[in-house]
PDB file of N, CA and C in Angstrom:
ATOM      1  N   UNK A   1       0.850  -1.179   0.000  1.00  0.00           N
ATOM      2  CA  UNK A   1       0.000   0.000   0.000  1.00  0.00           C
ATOM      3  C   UNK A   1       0.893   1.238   0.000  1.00  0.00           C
ATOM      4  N   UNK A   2       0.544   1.918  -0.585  1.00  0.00           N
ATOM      5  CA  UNK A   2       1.774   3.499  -0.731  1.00  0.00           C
ATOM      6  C   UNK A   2       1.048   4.309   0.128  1.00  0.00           C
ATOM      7  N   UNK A   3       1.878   5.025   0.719  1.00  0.00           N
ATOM      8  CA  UNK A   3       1.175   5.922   2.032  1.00  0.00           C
ATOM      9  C   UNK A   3       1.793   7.315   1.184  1.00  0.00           C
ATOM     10  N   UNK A   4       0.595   7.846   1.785  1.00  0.00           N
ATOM     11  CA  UNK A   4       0.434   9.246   0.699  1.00  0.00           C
ATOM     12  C   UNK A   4       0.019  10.275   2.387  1.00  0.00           C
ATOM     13  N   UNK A   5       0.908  11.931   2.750  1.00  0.00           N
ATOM     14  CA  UNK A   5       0.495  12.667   3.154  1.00  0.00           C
ATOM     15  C   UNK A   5       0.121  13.888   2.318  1.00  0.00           C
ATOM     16  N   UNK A   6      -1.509  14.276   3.176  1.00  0.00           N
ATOM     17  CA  UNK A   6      -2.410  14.765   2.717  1.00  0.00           C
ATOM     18  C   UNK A   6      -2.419  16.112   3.941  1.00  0.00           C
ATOM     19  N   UNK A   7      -1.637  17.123   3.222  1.00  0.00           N
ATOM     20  CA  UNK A   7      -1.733  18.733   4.568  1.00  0.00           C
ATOM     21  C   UNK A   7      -3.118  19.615   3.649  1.00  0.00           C
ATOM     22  N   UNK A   8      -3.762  19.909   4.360  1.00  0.00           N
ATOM     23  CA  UNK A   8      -4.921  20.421   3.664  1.00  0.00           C
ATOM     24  C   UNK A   8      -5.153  21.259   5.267  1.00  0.00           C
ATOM     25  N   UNK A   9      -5.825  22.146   5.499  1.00  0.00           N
ATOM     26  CA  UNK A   9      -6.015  22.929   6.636  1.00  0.00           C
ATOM     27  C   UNK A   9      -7.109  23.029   6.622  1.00  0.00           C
ATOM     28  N   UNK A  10      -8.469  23.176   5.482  1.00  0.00           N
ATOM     29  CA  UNK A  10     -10.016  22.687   5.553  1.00  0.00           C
ATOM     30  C   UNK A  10     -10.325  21.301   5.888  1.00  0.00           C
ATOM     31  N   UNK A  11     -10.947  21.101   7.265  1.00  0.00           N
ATOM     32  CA  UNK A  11     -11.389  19.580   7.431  1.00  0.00           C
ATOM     33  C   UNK A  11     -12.055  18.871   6.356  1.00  0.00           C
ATOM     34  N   UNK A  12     -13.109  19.749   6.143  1.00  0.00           N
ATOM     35  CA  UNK A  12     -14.082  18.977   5.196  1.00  0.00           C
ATOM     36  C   UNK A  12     -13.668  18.961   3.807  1.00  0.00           C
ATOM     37  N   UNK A  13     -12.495  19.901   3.538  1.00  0.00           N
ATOM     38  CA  UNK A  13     -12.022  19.335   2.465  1.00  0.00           C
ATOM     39  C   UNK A  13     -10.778  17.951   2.445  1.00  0.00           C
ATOM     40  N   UNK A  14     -10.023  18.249   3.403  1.00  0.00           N
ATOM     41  CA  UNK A  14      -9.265  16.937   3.995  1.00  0.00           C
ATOM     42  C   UNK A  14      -9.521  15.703   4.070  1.00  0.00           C
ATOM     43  N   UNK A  15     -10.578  15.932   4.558  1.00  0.00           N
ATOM     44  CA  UNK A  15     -11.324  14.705   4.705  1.00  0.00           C
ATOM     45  C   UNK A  15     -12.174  13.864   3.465  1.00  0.00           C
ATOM     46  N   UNK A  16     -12.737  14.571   2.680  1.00  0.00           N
ATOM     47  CA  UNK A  16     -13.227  14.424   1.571  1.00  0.00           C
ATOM     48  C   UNK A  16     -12.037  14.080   0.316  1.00  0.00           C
ATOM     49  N   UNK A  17     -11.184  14.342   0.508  1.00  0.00           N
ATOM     50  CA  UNK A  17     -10.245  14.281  -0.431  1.00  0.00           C
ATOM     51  C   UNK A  17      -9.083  12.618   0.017  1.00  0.00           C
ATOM     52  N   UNK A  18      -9.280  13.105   1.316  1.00  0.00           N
ATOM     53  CA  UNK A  18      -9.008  11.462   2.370  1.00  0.00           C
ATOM     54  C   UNK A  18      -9.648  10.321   1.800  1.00  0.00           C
ATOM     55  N   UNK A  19     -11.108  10.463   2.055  1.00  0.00           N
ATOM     56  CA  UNK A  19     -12.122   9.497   1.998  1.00  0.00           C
ATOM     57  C   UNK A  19     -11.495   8.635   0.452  1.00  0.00           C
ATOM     58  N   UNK A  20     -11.543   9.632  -0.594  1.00  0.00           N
ATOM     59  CA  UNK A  20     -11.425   9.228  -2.079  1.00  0.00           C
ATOM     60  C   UNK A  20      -9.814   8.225  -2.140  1.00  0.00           C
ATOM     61  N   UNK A  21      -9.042   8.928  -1.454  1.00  0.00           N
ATOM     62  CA  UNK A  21      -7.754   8.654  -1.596  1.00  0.00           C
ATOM     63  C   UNK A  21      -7.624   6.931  -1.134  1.00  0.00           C
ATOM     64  N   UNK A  22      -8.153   6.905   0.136  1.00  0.00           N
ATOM     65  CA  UNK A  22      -8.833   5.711   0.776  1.00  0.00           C
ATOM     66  C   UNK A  22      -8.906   4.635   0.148  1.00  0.00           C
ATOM     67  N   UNK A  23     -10.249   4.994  -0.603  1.00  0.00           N
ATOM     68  CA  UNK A  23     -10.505   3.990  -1.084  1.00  0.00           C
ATOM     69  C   UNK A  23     -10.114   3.707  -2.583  1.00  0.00           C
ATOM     70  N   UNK A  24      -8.958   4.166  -2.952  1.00  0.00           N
ATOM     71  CA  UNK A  24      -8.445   4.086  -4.441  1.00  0.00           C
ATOM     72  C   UNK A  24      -7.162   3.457  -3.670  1.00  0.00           C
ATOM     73  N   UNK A  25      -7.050   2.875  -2.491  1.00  0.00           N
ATOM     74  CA  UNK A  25      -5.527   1.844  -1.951  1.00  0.00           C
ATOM     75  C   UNK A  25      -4.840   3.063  -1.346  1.00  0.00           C
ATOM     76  N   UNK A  26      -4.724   3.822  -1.158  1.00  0.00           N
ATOM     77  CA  UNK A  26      -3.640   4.605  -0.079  1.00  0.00           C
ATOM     78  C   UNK A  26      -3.754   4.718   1.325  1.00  0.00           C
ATOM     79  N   UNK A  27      -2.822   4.559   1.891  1.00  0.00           N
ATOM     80  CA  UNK A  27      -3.045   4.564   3.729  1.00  0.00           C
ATOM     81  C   UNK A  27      -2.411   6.580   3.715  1.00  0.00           C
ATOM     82  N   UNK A  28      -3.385   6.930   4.052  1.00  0.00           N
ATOM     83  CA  UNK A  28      -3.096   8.285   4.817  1.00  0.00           C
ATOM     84  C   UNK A  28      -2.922   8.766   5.905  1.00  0.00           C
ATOM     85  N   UNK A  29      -2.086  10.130   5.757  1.00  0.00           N
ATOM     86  CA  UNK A  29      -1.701  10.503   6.768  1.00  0.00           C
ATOM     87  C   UNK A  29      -2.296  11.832   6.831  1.00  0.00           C
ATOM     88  N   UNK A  30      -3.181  12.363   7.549  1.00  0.00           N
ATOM     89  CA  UNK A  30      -3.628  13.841   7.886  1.00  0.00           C
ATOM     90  C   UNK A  30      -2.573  14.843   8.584  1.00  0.00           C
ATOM     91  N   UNK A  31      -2.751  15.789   7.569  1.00  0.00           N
ATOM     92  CA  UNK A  31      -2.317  17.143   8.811  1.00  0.00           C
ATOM     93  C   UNK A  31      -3.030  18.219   8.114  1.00  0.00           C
ATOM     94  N   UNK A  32      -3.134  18.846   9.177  1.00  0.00           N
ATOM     95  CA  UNK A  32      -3.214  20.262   9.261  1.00  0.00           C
ATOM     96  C   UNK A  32      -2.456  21.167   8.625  1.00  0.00           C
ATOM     97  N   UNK A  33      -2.354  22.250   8.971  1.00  0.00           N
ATOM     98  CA  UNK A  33      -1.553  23.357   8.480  1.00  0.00           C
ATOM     99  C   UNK A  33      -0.032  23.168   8.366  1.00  0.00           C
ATOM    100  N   UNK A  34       0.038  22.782   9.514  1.00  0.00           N
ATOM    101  CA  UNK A  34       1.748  22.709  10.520  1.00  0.00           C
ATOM    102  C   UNK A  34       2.236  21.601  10.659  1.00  0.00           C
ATOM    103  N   UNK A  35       2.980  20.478   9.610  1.00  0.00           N
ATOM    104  CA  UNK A  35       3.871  19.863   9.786  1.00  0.00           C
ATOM    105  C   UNK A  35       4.759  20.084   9.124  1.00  0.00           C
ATOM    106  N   UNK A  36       6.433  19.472  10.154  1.00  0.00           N
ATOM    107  CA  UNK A  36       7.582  19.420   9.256  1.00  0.00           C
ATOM    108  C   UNK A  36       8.303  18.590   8.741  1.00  0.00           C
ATOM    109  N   UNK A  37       9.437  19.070   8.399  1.00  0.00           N
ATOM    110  CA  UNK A  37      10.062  18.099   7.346  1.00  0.00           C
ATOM    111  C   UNK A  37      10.637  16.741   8.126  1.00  0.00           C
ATOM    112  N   UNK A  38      10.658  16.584   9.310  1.00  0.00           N
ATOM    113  CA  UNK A  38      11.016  15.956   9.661  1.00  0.00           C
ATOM    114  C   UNK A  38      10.139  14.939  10.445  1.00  0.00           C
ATOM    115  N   UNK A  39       8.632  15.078  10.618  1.00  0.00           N
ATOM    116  CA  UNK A  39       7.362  14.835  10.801  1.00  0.00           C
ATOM    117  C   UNK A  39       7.083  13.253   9.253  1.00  0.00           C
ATOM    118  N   UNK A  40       7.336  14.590   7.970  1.00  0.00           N
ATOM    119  CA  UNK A  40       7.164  13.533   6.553  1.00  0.00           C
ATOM    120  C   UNK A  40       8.438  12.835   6.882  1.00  0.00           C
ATOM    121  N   UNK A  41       9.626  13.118   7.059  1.00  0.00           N
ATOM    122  CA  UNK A  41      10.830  12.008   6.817  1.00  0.00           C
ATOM    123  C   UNK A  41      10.175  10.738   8.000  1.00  0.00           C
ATOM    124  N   UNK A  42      10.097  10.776   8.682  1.00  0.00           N
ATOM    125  CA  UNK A  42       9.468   9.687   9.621  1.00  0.00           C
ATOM    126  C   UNK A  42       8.213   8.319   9.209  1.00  0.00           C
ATOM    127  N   UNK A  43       7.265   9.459   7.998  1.00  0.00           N
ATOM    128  CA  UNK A  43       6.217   9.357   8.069  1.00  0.00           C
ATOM    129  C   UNK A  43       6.527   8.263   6.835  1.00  0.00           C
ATOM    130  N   UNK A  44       7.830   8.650   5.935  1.00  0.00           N
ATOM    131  CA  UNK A  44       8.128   7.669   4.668  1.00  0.00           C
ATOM    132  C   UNK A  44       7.054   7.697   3.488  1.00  0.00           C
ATOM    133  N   UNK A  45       6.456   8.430   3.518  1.00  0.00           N
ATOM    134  CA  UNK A  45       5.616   8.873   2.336  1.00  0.00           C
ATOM    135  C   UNK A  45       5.874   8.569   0.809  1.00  0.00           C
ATOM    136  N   UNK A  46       5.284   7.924   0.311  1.00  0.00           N
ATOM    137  CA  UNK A  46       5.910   7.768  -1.408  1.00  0.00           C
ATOM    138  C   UNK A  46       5.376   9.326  -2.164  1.00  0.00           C
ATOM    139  N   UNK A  47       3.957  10.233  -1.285  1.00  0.00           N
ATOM    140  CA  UNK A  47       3.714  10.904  -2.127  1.00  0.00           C
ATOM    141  C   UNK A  47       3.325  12.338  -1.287  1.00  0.00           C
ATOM    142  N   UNK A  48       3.343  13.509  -1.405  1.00  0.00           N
ATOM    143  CA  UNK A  48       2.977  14.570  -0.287  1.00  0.00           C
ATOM    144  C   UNK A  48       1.541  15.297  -1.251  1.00  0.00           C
ATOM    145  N   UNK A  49       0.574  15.568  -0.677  1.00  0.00           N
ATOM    146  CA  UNK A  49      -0.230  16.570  -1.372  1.00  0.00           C
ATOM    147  C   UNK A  49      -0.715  17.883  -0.426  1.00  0.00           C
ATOM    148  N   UNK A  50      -0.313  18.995  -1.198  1.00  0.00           N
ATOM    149  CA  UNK A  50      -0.033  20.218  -0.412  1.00  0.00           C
ATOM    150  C   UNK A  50      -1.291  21.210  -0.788  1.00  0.00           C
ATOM    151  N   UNK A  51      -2.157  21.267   0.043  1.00  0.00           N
ATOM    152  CA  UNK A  51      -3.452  22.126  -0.178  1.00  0.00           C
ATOM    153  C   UNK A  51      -3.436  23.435   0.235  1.00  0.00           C
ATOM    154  N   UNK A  52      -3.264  24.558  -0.503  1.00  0.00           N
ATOM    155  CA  UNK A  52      -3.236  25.806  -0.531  1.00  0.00           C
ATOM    156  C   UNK A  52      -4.181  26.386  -0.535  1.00  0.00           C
ATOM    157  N   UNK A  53      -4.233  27.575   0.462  1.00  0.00           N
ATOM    158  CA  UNK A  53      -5.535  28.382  -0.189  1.00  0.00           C
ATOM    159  C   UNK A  53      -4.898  30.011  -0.463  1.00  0.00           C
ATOM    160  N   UNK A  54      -5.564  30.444  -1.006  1.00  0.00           N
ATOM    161  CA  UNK A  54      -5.351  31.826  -2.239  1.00  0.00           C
ATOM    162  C   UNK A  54      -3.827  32.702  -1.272  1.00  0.00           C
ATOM    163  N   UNK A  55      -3.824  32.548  -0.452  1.00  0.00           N
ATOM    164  CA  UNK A  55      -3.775  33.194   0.771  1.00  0.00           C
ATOM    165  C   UNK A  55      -2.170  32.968   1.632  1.00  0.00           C
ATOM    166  N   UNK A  56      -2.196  31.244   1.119  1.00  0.00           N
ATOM    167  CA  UNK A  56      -0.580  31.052   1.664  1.00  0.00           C
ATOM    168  C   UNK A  56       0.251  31.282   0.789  1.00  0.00           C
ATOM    169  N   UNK A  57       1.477  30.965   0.877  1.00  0.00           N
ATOM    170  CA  UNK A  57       3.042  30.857   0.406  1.00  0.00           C
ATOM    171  C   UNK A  57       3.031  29.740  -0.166  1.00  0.00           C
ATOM    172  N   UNK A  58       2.771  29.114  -1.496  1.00  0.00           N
ATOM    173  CA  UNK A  58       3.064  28.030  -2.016  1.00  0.00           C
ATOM    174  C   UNK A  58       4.094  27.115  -1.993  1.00  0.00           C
ATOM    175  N   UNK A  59       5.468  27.980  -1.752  1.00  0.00           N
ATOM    176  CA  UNK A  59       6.139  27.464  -1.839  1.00  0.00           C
ATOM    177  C   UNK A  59       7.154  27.155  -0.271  1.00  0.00           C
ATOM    178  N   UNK A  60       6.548  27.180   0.577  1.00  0.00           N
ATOM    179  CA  UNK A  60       7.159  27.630   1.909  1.00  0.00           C
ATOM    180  C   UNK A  60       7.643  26.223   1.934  1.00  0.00           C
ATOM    181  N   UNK A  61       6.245  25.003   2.897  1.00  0.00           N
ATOM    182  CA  UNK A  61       6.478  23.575   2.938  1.00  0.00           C
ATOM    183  C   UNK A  61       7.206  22.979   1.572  1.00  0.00           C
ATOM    184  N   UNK A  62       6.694  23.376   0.445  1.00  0.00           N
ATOM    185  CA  UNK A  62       7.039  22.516  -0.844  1.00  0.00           C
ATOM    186  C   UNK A  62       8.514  22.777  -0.934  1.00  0.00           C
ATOM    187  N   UNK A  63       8.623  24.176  -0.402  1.00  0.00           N
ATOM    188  CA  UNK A  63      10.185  24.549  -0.883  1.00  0.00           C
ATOM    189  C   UNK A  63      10.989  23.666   0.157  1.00  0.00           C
ATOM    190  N   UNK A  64      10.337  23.398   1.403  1.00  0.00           N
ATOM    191  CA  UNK A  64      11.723  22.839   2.314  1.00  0.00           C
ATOM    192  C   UNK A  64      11.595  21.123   2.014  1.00  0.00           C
ATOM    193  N   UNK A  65      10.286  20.808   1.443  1.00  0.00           N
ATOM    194  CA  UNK A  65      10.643  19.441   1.204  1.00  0.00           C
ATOM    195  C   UNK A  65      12.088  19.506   0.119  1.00  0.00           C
ATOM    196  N   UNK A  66      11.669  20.051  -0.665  1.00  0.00           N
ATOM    197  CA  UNK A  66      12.617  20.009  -1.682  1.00  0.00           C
ATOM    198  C   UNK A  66      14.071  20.451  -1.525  1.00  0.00           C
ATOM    199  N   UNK A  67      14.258  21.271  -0.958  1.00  0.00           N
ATOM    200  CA  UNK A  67      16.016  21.744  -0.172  1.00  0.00           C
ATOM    201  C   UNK A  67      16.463  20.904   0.604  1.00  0.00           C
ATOM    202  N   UNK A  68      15.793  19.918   1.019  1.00  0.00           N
ATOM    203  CA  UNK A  68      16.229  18.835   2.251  1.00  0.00           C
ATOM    204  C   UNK A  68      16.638  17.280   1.468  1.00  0.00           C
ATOM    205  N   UNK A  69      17.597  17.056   1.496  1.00  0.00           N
ATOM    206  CA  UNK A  69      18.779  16.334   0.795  1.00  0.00           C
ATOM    207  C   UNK A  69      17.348  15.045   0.489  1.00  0.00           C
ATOM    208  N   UNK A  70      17.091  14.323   1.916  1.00  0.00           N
ATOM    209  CA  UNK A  70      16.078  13.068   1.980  1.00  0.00           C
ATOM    210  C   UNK A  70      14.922  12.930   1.680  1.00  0.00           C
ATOM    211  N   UNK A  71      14.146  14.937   1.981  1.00  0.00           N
ATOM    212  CA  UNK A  71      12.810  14.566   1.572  1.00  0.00           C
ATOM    213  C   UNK A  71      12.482  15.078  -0.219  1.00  0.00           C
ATOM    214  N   UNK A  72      13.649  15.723  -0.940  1.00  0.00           N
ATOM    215  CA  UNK A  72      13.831  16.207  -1.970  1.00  0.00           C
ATOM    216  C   UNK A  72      13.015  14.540  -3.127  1.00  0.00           C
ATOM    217  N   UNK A  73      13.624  13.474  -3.039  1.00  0.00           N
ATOM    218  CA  UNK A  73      12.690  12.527  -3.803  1.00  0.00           C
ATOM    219  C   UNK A  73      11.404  12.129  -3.552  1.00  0.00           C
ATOM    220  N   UNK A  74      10.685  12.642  -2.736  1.00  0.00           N
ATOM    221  CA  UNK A  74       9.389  12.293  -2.394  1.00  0.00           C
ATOM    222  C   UNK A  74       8.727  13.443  -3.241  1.00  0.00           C
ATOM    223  N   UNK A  75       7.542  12.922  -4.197  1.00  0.00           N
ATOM    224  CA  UNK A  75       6.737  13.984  -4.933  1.00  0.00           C
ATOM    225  C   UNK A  75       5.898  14.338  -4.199  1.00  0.00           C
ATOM    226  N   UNK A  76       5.779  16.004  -4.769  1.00  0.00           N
ATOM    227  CA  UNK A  76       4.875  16.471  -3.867  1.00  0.00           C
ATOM    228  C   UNK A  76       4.025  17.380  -5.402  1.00  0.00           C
ATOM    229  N   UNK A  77       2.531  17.013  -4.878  1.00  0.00           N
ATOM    230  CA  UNK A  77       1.085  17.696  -5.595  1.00  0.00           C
ATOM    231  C   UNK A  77       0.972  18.504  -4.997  1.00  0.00           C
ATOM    232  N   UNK A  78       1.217  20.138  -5.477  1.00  0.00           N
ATOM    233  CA  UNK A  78       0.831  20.866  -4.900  1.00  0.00           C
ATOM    234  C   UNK A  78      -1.321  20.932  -5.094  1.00  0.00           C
ATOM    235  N   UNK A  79      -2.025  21.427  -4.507  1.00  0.00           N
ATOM    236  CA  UNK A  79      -3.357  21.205  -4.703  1.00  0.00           C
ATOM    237  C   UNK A  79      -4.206  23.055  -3.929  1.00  0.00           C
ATOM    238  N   UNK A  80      -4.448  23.789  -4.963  1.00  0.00           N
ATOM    239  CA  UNK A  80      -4.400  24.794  -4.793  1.00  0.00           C
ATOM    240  C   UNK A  80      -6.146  25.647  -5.614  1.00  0.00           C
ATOM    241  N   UNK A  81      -6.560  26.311  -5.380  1.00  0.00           N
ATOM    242  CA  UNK A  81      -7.717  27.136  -5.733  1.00  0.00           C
ATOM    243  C   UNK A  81      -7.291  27.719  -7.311  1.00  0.00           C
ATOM    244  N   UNK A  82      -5.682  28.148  -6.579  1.00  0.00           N
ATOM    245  CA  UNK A  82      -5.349  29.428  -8.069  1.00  0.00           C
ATOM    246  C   UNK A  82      -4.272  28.689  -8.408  1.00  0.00           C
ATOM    247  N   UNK A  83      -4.104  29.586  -9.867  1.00  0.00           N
ATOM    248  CA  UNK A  83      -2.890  28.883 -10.667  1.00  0.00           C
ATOM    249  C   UNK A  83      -1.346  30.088 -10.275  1.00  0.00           C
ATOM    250  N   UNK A  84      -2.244  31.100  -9.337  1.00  0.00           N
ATOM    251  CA  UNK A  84      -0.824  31.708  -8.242  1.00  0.00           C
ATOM    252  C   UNK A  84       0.331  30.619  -8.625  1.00  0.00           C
ATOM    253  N   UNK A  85      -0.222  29.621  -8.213  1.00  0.00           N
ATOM    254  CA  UNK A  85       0.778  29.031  -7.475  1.00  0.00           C
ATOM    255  C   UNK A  85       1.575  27.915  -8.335  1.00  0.00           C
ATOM    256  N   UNK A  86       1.200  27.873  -9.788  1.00  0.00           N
ATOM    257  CA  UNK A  86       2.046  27.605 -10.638  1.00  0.00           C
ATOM    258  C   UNK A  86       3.350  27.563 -11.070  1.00  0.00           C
ATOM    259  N   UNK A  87       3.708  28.924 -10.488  1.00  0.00           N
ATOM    260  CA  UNK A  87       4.980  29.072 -10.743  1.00  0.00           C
ATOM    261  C   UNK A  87       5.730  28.401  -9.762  1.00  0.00           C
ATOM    262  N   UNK A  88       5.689  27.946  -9.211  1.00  0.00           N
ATOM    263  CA  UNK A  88       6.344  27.356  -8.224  1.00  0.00           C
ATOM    264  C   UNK A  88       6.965  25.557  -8.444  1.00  0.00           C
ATOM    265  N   UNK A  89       5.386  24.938  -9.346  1.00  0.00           N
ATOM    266  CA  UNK A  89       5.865  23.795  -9.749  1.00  0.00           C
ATOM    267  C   UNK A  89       7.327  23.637 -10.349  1.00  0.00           C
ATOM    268  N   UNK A  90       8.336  23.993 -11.312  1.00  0.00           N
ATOM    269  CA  UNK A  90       9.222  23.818 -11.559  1.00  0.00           C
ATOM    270  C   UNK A  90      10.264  23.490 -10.579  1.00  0.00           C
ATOM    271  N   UNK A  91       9.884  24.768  -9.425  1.00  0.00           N
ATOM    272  CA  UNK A  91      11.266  24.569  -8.565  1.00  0.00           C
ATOM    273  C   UNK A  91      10.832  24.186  -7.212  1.00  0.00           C
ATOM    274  N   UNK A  92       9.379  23.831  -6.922  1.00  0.00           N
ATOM    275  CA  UNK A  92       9.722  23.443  -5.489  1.00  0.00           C
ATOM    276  C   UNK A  92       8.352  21.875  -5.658  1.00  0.00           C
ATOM    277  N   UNK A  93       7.592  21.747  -6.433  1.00  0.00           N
ATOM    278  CA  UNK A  93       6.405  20.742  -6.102  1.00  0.00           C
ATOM    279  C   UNK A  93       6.701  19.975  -7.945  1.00  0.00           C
ATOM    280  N   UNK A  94       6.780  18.862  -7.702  1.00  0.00           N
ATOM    281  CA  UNK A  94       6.048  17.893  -8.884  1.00  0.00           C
ATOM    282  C   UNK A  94       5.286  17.729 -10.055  1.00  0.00           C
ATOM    283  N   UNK A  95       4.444  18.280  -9.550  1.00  0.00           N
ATOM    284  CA  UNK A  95       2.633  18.792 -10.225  1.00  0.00           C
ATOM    285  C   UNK A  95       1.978  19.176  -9.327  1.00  0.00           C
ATOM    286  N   UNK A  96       1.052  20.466 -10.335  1.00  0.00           N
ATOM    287  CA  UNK A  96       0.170  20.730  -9.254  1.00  0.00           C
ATOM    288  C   UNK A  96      -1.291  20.359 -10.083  1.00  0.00           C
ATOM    289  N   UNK A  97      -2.587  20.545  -9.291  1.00  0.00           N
ATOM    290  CA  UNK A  97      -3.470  20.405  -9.902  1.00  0.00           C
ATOM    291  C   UNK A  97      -4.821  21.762  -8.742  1.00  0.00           C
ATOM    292  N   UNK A  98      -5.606  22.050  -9.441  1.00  0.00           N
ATOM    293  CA  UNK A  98      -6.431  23.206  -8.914  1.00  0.00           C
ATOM    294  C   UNK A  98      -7.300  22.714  -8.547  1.00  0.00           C
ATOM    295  N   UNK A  99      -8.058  23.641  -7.482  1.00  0.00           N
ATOM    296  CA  UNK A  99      -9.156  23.276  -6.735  1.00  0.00           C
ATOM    297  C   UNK A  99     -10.275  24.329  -7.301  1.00  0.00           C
ATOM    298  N   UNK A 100     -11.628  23.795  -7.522  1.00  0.00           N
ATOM    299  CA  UNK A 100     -11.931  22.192  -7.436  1.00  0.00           C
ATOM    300  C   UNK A 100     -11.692  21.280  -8.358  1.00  0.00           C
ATOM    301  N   UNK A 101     -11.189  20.296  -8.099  1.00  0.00           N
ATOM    302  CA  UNK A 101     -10.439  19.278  -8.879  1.00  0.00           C
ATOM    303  C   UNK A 101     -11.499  18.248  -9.373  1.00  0.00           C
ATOM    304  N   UNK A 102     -11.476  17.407  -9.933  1.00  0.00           N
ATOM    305  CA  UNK A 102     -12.437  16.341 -10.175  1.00  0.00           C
ATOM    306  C   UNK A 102     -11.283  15.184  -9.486  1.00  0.00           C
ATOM    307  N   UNK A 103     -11.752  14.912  -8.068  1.00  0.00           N
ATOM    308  CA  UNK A 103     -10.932  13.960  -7.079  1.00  0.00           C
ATOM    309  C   UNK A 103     -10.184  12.609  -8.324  1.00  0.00           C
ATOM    310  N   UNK A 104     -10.902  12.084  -9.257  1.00  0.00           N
ATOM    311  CA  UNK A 104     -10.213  11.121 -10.111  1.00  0.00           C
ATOM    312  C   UNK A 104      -9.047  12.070 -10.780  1.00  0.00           C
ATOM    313  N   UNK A 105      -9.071  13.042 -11.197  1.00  0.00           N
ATOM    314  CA  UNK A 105      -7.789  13.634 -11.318  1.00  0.00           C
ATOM    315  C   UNK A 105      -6.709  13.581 -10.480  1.00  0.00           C
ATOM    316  N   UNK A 106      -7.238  14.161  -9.369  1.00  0.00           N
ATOM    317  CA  UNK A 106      -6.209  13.679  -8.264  1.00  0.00           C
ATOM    318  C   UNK A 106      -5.722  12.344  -7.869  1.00  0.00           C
ATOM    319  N   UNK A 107      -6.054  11.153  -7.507  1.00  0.00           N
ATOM    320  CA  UNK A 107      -6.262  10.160  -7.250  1.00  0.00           C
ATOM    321  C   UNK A 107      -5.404   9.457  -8.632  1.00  0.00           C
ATOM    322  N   UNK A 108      -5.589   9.824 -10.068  1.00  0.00           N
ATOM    323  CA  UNK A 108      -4.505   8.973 -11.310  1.00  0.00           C
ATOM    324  C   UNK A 108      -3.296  10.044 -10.748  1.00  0.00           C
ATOM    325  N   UNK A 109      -3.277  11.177 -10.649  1.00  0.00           N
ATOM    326  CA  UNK A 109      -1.591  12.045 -10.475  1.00  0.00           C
ATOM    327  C   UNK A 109      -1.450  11.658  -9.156  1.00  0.00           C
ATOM    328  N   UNK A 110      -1.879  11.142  -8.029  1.00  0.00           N
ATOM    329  CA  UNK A 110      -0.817  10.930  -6.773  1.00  0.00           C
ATOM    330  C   UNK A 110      -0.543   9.680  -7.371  1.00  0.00           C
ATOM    331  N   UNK A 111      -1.349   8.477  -7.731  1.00  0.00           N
ATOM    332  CA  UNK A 111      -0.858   7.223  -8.346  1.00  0.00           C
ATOM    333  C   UNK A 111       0.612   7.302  -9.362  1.00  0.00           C
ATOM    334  N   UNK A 112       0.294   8.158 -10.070  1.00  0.00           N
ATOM    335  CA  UNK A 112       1.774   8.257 -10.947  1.00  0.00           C
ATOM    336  C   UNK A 112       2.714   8.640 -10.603  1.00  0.00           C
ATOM    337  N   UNK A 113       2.333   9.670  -9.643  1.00  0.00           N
ATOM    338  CA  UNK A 113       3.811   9.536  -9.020  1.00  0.00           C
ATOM    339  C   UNK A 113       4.215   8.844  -7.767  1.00  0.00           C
ATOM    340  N   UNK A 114       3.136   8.158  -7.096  1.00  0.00           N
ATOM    341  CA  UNK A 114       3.830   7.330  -6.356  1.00  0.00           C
ATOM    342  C   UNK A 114       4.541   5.818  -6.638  1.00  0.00           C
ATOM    343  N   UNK A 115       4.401   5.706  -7.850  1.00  0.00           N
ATOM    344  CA  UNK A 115       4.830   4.422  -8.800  1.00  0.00           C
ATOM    345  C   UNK A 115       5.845   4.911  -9.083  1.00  0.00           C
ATOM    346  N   UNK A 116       6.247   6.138  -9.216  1.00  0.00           N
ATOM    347  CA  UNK A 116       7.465   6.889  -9.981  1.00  0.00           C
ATOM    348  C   UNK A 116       8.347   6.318  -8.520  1.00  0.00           C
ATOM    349  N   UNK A 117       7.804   6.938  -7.507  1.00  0.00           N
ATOM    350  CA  UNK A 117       9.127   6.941  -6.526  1.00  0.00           C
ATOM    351  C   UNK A 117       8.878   5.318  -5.656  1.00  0.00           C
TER     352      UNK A 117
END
């Protein structure tokens, strides 16, 4: 089973996006707003999905996964409202995909890249 963390800071979207993830084979891991890099290195994640709203720093978490020697191969979906936060895919997230998403979108892109890693 590939364990996939899911930081989303709306419950009911967390959760809803959980539920789907669920039951398409992934064991999840919830957080909130506030975990770190050393929280995911523990956690061994094949895949990170990073839920933004209009409002944060896209690249804050995505950027330190990625500067950090160990958690740098773990893909990370950024999962965001706006395409703000586009620019960022190149240098700090994987792929991103926008909210609202059609969850099977999400669900084939965490699959591909958790096969990748």
């Amino acid at each position: 089973m590939k364990k996939l963390i899911l930081i989303e800071e709306d419950t009911d979207v967390r959760e809803m996006v959980a539920f789907v993830l669920e039951n398409n084979g992934f064991e999840i891991t919830r957080a909130g707003k506030h975990i770190s890099v050393d929280e995911i290195l523990a956690i061994k994640p094949h895949v990170v999905i990073v839920g933004y709203s209009a409002i944060d720093p896209a690249d804050d978490l995505a950027g330190a996964l990625k500067a950090n020697d160990l958690s740098n191969p773990i893909p990370v979906i950024i999962y965001s409202p706006t395409q703000e936060v586009a620019k960022v895919v190149n240098k700090y997230a994987d792929a991103i995909i926008a909210k609202p998403a059609e969850l099977d979108d999400l669900v084939y892109l965490a699959n591909r890249l958790a096969f990748k890693n």
